[in-house]
PDB file of N, CA and C in Angstrom:
ATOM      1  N   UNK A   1     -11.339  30.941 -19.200  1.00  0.00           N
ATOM      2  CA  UNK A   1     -10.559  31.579 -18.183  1.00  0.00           C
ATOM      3  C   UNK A   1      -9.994  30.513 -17.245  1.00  0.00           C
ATOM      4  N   UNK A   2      -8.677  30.786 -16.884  1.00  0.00           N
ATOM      5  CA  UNK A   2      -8.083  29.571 -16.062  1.00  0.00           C
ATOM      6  C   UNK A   2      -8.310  30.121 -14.627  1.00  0.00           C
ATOM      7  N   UNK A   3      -8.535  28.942 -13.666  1.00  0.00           N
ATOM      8  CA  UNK A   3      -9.031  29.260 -12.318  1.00  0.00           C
ATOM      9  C   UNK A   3      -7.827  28.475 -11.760  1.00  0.00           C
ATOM     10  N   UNK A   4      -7.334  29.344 -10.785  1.00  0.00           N
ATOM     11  CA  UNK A   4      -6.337  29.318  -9.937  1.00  0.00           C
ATOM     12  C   UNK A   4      -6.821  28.513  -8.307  1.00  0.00           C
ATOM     13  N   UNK A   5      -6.075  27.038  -8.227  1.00  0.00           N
ATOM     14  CA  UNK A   5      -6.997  26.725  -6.857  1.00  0.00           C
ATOM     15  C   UNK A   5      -6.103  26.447  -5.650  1.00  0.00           C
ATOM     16  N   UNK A   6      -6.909  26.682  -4.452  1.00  0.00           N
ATOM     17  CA  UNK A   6      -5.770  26.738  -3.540  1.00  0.00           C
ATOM     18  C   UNK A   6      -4.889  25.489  -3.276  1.00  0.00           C
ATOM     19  N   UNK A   7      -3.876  25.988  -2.302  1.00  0.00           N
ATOM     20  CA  UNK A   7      -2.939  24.209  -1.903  1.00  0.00           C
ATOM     21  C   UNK A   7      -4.231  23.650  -1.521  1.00  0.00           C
ATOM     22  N   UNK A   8      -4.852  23.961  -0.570  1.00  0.00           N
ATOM     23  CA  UNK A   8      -6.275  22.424   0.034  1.00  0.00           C
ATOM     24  C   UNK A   8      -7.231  21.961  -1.497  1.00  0.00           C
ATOM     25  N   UNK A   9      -7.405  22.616  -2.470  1.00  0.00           N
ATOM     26  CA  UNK A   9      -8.337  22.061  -3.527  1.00  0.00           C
ATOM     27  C   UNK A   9      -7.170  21.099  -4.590  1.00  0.00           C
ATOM     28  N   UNK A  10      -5.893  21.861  -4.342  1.00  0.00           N
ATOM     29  CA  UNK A  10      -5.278  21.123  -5.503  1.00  0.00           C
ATOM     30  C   UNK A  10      -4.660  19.449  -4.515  1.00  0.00           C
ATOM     31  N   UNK A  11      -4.496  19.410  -3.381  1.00  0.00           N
ATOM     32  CA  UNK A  11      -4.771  18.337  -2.715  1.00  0.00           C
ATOM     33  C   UNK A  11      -5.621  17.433  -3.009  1.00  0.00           C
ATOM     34  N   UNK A  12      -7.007  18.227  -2.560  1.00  0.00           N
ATOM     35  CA  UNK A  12      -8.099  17.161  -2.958  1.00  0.00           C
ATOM     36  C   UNK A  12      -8.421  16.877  -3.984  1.00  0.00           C
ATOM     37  N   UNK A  13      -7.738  17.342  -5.701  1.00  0.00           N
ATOM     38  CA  UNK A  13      -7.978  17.003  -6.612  1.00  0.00           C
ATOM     39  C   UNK A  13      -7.272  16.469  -7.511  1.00  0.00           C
ATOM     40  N   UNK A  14      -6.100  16.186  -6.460  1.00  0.00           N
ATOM     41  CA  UNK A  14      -4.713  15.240  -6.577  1.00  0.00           C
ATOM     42  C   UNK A  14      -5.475  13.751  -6.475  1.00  0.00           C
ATOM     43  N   UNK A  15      -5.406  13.870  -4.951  1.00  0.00           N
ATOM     44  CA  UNK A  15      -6.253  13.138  -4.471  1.00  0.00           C
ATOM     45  C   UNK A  15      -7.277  11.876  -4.945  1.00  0.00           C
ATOM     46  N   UNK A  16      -8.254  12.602  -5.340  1.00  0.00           N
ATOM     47  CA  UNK A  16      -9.057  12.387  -6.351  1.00  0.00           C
ATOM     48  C   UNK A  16      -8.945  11.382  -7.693  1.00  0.00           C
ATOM     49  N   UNK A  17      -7.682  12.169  -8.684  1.00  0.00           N
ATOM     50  CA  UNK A  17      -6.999  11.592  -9.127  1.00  0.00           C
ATOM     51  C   UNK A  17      -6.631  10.240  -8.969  1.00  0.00           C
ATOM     52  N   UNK A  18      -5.750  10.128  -8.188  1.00  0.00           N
ATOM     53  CA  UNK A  18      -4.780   8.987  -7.487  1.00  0.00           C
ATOM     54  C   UNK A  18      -6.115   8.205  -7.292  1.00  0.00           C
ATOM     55  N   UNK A  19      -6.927   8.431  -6.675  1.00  0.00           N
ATOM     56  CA  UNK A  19      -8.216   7.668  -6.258  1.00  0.00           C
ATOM     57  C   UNK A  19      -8.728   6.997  -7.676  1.00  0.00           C
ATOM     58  N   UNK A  20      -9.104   7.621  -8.868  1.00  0.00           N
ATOM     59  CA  UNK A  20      -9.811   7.179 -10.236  1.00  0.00           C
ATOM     60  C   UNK A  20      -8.580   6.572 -10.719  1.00  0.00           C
ATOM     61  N   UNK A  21      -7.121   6.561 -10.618  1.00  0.00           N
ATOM     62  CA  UNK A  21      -6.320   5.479 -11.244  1.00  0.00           C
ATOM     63  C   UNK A  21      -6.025   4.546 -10.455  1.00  0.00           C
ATOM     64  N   UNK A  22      -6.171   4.560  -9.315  1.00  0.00           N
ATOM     65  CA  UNK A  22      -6.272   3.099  -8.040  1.00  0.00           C
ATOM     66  C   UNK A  22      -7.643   2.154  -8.354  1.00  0.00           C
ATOM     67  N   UNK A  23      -8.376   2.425  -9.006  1.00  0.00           N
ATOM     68  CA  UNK A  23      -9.655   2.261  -9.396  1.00  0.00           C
ATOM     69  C   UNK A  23      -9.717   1.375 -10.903  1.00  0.00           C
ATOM     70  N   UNK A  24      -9.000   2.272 -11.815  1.00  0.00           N
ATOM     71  CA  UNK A  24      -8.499   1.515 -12.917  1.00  0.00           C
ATOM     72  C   UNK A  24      -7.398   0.687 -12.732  1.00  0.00           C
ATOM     73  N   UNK A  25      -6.722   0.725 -11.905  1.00  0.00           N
ATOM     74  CA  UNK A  25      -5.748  -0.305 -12.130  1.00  0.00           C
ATOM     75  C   UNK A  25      -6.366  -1.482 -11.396  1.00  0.00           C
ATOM     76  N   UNK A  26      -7.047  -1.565  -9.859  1.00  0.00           N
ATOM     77  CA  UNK A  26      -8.066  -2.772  -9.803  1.00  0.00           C
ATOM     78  C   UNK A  26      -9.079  -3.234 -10.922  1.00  0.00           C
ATOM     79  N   UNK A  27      -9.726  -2.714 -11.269  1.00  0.00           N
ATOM     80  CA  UNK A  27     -10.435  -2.865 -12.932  1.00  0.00           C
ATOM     81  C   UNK A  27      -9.152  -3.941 -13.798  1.00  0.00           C
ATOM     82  N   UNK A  28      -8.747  -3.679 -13.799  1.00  0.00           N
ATOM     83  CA  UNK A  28      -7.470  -4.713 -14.992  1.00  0.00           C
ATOM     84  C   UNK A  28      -6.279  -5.455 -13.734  1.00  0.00           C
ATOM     85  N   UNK A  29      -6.932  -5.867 -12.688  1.00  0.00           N
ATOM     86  CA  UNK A  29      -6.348  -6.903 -12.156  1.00  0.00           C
ATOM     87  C   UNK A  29      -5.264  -6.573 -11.341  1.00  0.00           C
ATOM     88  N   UNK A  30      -5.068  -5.356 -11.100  1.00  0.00           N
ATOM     89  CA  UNK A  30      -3.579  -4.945 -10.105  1.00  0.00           C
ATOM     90  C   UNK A  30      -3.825  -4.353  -9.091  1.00  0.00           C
ATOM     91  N   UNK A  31      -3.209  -4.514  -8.133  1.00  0.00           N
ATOM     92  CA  UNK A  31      -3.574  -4.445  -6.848  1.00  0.00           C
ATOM     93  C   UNK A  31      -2.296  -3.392  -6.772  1.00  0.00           C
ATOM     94  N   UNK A  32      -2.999  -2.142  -5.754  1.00  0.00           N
ATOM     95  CA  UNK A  32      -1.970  -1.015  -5.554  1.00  0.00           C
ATOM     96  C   UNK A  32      -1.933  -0.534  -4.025  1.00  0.00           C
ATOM     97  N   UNK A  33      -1.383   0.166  -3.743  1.00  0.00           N
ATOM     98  CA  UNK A  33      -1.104   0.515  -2.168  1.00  0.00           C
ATOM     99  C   UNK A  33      -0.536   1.946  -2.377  1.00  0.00           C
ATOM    100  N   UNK A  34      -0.242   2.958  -1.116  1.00  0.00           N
ATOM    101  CA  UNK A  34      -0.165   4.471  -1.330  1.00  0.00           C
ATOM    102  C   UNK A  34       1.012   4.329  -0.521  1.00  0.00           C
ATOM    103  N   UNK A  35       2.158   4.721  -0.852  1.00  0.00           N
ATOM    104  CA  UNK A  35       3.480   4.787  -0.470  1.00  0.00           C
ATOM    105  C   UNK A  35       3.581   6.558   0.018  1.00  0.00           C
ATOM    106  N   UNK A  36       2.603   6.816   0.727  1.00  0.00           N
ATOM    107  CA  UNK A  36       2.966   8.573   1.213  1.00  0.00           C
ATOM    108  C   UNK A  36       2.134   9.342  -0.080  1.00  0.00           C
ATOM    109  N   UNK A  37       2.569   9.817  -0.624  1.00  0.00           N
ATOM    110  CA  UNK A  37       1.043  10.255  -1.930  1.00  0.00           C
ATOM    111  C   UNK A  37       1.579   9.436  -3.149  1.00  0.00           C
ATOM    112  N   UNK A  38       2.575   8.493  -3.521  1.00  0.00           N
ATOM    113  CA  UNK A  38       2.787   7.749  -4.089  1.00  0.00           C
ATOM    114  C   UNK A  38       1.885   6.566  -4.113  1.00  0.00           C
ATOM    115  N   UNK A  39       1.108   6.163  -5.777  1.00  0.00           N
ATOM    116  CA  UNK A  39       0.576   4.945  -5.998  1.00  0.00           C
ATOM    117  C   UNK A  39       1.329   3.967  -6.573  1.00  0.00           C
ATOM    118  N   UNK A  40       1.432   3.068  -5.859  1.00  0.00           N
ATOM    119  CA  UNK A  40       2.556   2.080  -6.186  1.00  0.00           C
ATOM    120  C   UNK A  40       1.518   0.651  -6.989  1.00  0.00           C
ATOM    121  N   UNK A  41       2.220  -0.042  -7.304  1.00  0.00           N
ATOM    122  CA  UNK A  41       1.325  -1.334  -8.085  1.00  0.00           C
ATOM    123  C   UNK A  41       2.150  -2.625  -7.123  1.00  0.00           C
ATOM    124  N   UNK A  42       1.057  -3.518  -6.955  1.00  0.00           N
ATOM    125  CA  UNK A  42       1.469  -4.854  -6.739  1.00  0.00           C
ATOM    126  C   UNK A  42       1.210  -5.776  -6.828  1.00  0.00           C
ATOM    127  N   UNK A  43       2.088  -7.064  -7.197  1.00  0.00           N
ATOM    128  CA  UNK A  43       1.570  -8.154  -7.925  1.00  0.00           C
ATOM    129  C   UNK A  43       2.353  -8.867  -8.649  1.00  0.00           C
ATOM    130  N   UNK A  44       3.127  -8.575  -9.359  1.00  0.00           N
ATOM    131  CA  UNK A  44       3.711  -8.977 -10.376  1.00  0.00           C
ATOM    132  C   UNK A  44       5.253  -8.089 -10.792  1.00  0.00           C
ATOM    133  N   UNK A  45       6.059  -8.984 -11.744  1.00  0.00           N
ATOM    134  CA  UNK A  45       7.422  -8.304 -11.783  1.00  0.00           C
ATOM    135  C   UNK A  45       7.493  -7.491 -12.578  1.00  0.00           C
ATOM    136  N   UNK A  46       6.513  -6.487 -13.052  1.00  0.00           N
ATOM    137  CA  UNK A  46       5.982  -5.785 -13.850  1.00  0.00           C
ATOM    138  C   UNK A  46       5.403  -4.338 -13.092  1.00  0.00           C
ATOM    139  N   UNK A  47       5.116  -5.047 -11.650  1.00  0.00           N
ATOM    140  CA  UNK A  47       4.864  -3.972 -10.558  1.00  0.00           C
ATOM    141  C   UNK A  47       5.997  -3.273  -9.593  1.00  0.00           C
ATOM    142  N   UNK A  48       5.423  -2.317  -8.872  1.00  0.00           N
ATOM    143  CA  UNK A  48       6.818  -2.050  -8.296  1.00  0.00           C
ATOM    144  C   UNK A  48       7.290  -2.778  -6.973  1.00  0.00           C
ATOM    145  N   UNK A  49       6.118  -3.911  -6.806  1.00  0.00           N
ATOM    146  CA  UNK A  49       6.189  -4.559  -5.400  1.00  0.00           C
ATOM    147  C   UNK A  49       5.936  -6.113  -5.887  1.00  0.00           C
ATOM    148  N   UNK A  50       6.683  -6.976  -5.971  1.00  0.00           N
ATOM    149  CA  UNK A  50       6.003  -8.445  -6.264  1.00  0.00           C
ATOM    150  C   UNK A  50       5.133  -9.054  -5.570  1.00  0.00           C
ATOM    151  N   UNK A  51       5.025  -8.167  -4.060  1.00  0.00           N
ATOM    152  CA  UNK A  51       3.470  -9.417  -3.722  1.00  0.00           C
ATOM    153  C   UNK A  51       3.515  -8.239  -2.617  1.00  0.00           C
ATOM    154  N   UNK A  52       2.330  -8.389  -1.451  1.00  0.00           N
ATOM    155  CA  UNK A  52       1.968  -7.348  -0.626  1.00  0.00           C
ATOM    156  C   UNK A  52       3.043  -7.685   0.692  1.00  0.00           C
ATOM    157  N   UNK A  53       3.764  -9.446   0.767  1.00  0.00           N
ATOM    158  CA  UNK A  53       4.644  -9.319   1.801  1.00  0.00           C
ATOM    159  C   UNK A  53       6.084  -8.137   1.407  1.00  0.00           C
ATOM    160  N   UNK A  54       6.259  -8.288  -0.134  1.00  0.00           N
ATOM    161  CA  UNK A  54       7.614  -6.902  -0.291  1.00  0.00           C
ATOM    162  C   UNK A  54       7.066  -5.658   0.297  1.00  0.00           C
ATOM    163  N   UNK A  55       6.023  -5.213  -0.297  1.00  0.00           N
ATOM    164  CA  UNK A  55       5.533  -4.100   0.215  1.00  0.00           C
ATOM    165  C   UNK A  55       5.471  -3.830   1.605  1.00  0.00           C
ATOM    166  N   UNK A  56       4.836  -4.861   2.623  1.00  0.00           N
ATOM    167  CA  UNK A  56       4.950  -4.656   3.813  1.00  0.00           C
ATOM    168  C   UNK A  56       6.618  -4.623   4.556  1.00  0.00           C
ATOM    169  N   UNK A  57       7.780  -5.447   3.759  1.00  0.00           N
ATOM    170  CA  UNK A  57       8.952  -5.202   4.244  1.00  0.00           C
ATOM    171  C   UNK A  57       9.865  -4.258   3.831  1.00  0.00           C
ATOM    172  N   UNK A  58       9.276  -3.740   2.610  1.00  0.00           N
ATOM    173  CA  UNK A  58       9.564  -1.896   2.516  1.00  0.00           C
ATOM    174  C   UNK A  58       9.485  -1.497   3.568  1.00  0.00           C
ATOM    175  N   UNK A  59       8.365  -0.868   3.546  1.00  0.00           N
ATOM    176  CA  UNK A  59       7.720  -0.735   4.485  1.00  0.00           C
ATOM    177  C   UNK A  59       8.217  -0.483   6.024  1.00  0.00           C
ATOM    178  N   UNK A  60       8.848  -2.051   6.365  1.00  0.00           N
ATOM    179  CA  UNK A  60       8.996  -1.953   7.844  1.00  0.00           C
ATOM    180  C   UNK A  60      10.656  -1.591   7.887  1.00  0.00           C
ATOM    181  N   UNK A  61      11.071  -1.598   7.228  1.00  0.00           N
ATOM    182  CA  UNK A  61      13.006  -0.582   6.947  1.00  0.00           C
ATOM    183  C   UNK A  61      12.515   0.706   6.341  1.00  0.00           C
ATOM    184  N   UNK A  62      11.618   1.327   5.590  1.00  0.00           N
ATOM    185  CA  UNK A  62      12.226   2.475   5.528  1.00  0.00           C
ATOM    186  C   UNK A  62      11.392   3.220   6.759  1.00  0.00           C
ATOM    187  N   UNK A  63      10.376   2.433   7.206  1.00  0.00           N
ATOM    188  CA  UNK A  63       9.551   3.580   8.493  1.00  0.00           C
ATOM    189  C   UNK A  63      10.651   3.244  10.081  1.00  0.00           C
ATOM    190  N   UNK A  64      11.497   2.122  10.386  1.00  0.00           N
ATOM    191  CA  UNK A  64      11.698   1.242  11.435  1.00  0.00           C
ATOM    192  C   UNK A  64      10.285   0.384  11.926  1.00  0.00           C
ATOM    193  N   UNK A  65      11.301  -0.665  12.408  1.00  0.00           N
ATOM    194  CA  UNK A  65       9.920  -1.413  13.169  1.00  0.00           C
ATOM    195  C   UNK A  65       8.879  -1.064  14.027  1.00  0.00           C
ATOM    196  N   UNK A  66       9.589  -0.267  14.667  1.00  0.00           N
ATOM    197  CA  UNK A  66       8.873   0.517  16.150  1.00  0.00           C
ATOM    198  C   UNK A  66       7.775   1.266  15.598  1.00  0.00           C
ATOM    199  N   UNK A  67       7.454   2.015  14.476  1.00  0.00           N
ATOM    200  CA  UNK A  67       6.811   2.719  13.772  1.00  0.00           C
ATOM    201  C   UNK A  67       5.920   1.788  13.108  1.00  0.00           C
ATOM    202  N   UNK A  68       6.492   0.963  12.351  1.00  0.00           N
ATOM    203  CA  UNK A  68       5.632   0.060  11.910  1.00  0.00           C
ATOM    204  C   UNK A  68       4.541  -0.540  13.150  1.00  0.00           C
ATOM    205  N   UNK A  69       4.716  -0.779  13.567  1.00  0.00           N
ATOM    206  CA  UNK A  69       4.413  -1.665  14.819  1.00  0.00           C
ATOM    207  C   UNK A  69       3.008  -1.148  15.350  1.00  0.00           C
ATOM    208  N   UNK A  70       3.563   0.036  15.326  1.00  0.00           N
ATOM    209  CA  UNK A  70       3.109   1.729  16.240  1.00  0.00           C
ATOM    210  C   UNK A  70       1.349   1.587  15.375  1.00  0.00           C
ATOM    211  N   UNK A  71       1.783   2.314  13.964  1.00  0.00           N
ATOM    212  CA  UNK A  71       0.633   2.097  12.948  1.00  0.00           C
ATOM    213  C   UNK A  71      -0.251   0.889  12.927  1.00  0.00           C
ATOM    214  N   UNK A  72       0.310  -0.156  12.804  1.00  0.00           N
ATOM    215  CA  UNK A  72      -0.309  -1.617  12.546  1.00  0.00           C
ATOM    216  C   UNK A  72      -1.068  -1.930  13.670  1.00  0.00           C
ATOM    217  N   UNK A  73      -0.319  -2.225  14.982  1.00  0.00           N
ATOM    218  CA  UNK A  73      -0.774  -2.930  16.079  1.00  0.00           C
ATOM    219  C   UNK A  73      -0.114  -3.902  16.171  1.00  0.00           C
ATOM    220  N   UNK A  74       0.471  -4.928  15.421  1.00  0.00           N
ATOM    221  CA  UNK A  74       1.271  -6.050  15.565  1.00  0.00           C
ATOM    222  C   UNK A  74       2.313  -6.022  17.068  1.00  0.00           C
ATOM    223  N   UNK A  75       2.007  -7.124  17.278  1.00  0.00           N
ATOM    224  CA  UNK A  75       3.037  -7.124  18.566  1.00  0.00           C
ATOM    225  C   UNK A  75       4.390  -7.951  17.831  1.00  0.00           C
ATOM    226  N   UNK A  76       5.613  -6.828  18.014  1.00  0.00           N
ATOM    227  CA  UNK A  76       6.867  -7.165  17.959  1.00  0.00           C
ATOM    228  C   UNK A  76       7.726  -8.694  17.926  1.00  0.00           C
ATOM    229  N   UNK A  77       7.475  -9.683  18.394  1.00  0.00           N
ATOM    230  CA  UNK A  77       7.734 -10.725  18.308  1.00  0.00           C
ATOM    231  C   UNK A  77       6.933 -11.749  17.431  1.00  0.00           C
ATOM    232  N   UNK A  78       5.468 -11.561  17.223  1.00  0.00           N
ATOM    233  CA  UNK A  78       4.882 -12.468  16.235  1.00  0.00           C
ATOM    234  C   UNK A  78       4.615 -11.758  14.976  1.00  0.00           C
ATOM    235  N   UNK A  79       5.397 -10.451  14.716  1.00  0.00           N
ATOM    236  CA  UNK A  79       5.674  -9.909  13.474  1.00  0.00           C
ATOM    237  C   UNK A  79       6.959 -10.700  13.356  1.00  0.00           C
ATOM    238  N   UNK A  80       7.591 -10.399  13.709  1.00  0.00           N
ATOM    239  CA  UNK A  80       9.266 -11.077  13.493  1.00  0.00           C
ATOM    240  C   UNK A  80       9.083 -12.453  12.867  1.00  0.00           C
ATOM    241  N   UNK A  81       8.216 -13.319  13.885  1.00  0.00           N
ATOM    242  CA  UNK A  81       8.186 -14.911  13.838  1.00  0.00           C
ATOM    243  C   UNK A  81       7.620 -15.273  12.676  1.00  0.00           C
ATOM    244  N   UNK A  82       6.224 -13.954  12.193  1.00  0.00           N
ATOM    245  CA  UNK A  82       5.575 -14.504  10.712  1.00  0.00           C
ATOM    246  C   UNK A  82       6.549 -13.893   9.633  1.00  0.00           C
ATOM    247  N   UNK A  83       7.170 -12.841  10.026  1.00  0.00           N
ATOM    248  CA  UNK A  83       8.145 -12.279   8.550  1.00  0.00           C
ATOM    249  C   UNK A  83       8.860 -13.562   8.432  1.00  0.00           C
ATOM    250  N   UNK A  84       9.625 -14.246   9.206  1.00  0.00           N
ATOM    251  CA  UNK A  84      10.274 -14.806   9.150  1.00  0.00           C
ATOM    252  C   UNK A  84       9.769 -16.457   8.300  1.00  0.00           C
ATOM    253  N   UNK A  85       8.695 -16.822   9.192  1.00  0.00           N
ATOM    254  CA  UNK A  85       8.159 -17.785   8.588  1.00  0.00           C
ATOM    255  C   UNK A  85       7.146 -18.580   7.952  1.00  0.00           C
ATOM    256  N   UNK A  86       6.795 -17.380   7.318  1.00  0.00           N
ATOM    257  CA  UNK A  86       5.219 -16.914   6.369  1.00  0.00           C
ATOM    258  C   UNK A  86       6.213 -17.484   4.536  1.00  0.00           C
ATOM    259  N   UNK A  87       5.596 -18.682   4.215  1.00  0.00           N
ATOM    260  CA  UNK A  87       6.055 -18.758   2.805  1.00  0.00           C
ATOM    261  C   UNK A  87       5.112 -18.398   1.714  1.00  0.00           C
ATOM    262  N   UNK A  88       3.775 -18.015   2.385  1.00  0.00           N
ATOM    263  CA  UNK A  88       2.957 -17.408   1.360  1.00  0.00           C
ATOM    264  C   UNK A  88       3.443 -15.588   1.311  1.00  0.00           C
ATOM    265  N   UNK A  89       3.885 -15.092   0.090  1.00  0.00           N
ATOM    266  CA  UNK A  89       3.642 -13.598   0.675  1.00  0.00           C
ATOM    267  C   UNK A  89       2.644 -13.067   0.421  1.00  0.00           C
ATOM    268  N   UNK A  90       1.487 -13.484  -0.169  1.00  0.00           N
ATOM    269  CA  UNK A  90       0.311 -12.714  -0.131  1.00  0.00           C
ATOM    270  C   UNK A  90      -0.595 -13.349   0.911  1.00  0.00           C
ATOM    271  N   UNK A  91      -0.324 -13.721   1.826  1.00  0.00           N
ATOM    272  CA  UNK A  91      -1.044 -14.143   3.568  1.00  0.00           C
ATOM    273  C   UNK A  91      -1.850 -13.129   3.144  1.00  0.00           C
ATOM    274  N   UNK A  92      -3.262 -13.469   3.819  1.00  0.00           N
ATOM    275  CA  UNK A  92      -4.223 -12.284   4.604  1.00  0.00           C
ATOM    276  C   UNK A  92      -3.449 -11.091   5.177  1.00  0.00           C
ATOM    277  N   UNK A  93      -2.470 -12.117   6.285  1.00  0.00           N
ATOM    278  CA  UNK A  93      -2.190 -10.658   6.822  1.00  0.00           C
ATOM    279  C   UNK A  93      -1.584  -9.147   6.125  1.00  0.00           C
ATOM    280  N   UNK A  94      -0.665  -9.661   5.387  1.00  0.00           N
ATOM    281  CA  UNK A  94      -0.192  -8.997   4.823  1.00  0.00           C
ATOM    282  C   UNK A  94      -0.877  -7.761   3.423  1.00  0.00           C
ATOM    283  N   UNK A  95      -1.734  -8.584   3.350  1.00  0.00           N
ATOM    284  CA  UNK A  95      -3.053  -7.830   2.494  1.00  0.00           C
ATOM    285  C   UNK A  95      -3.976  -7.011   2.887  1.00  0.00           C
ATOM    286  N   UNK A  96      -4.304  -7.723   3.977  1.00  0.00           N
ATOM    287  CA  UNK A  96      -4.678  -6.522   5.312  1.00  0.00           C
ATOM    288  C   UNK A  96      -4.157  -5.553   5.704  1.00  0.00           C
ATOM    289  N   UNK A  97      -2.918  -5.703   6.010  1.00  0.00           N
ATOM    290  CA  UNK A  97      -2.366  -4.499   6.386  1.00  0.00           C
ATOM    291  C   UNK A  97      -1.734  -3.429   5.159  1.00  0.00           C
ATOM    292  N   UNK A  98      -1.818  -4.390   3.839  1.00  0.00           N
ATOM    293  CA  UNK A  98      -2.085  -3.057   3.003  1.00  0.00           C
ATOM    294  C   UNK A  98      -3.146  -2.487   2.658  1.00  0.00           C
ATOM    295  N   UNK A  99      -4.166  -2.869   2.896  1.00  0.00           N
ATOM    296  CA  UNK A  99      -5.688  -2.442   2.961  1.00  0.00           C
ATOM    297  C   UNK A  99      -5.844  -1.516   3.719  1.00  0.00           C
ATOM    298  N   UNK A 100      -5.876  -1.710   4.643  1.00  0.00           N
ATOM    299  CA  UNK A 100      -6.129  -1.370   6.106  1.00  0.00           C
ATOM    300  C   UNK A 100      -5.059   0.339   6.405  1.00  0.00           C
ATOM    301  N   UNK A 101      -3.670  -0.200   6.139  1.00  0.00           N
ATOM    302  CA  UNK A 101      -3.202   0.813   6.357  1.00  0.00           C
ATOM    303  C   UNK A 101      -2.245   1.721   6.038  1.00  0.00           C
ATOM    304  N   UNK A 102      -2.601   1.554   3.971  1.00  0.00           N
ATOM    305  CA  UNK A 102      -1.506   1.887   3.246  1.00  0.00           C
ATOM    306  C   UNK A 102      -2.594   2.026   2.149  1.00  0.00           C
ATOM    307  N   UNK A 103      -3.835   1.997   2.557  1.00  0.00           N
ATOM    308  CA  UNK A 103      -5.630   2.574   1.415  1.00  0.00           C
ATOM    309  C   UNK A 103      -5.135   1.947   0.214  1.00  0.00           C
ATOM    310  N   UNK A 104      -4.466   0.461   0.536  1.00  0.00           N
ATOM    311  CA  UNK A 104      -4.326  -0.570  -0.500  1.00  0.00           C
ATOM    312  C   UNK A 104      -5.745  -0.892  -1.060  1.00  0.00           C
ATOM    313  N   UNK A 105      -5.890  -1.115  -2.443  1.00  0.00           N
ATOM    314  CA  UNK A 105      -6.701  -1.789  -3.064  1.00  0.00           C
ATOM    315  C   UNK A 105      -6.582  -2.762  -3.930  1.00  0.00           C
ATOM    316  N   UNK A 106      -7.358  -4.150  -3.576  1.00  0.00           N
ATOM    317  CA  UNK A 106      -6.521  -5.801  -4.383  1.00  0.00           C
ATOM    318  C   UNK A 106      -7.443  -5.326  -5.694  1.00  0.00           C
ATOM    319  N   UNK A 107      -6.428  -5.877  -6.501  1.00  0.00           N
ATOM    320  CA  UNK A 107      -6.821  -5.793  -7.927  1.00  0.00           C
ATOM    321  C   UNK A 107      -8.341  -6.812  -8.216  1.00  0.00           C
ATOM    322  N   UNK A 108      -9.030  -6.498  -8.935  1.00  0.00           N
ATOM    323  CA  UNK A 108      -9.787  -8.037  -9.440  1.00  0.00           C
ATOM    324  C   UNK A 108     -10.053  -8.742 -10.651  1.00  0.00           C
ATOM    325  N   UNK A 109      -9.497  -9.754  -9.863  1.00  0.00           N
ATOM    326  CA  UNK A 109      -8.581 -11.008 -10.679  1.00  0.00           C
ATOM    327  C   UNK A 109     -10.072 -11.756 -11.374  1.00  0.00           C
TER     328      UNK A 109
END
């Protein structure tokens, strides 16, 4: 017999989901981040983000800065100064703040 479940169970078993393939894809080395209920991959040109600094500059154009900012904590001028002159893009920071606040998980390598 098929059981019919509400919007809150089929959420949490979306959810869920998304959770056990964020899981496998760290298992085989890829590091992913949650784009709104979207699981995105990052890492490689094979992913949909080449390193966690693209992701974070998604990120800060399609939300605006002010928003970004808002979420993160970063103060406005030494975001600017490291976007600008950060030649690593997988910095801490930037890994952090997909960790932290995009329920990023680094792959292991």
């Amino acid at each position: 017999m098929t059981e019919i479940m509400t919007p809150a169970q089929a959420a949490v078993f979306r959810e869920q989901r998304l959770k056990e393939e964020q899981r496998k894809y760290a298992e085989r080395g890829i590091s992913t981040a949650f784009e709104g209920w979207n699981l995105v991959t990052i890492g490689d040109s094979d992913c949909n983000y080449y390193s966690y600094k693209h992701f974070v500059v998604t990120q800060i154009f399609g939300m605006g800065i002010d928003n970004y900012i808002s979420k993160t904590g970063w103060d406005k001028k030494e975001l600017i100064e490291f976007l600008a002159t950060d030649d690593d893009p997988n910095e801490d920071p930037w890994k952090e703040d997909v960790i932290n606040y995009f329920d990023g998980m680094e792959g292991n390598y």
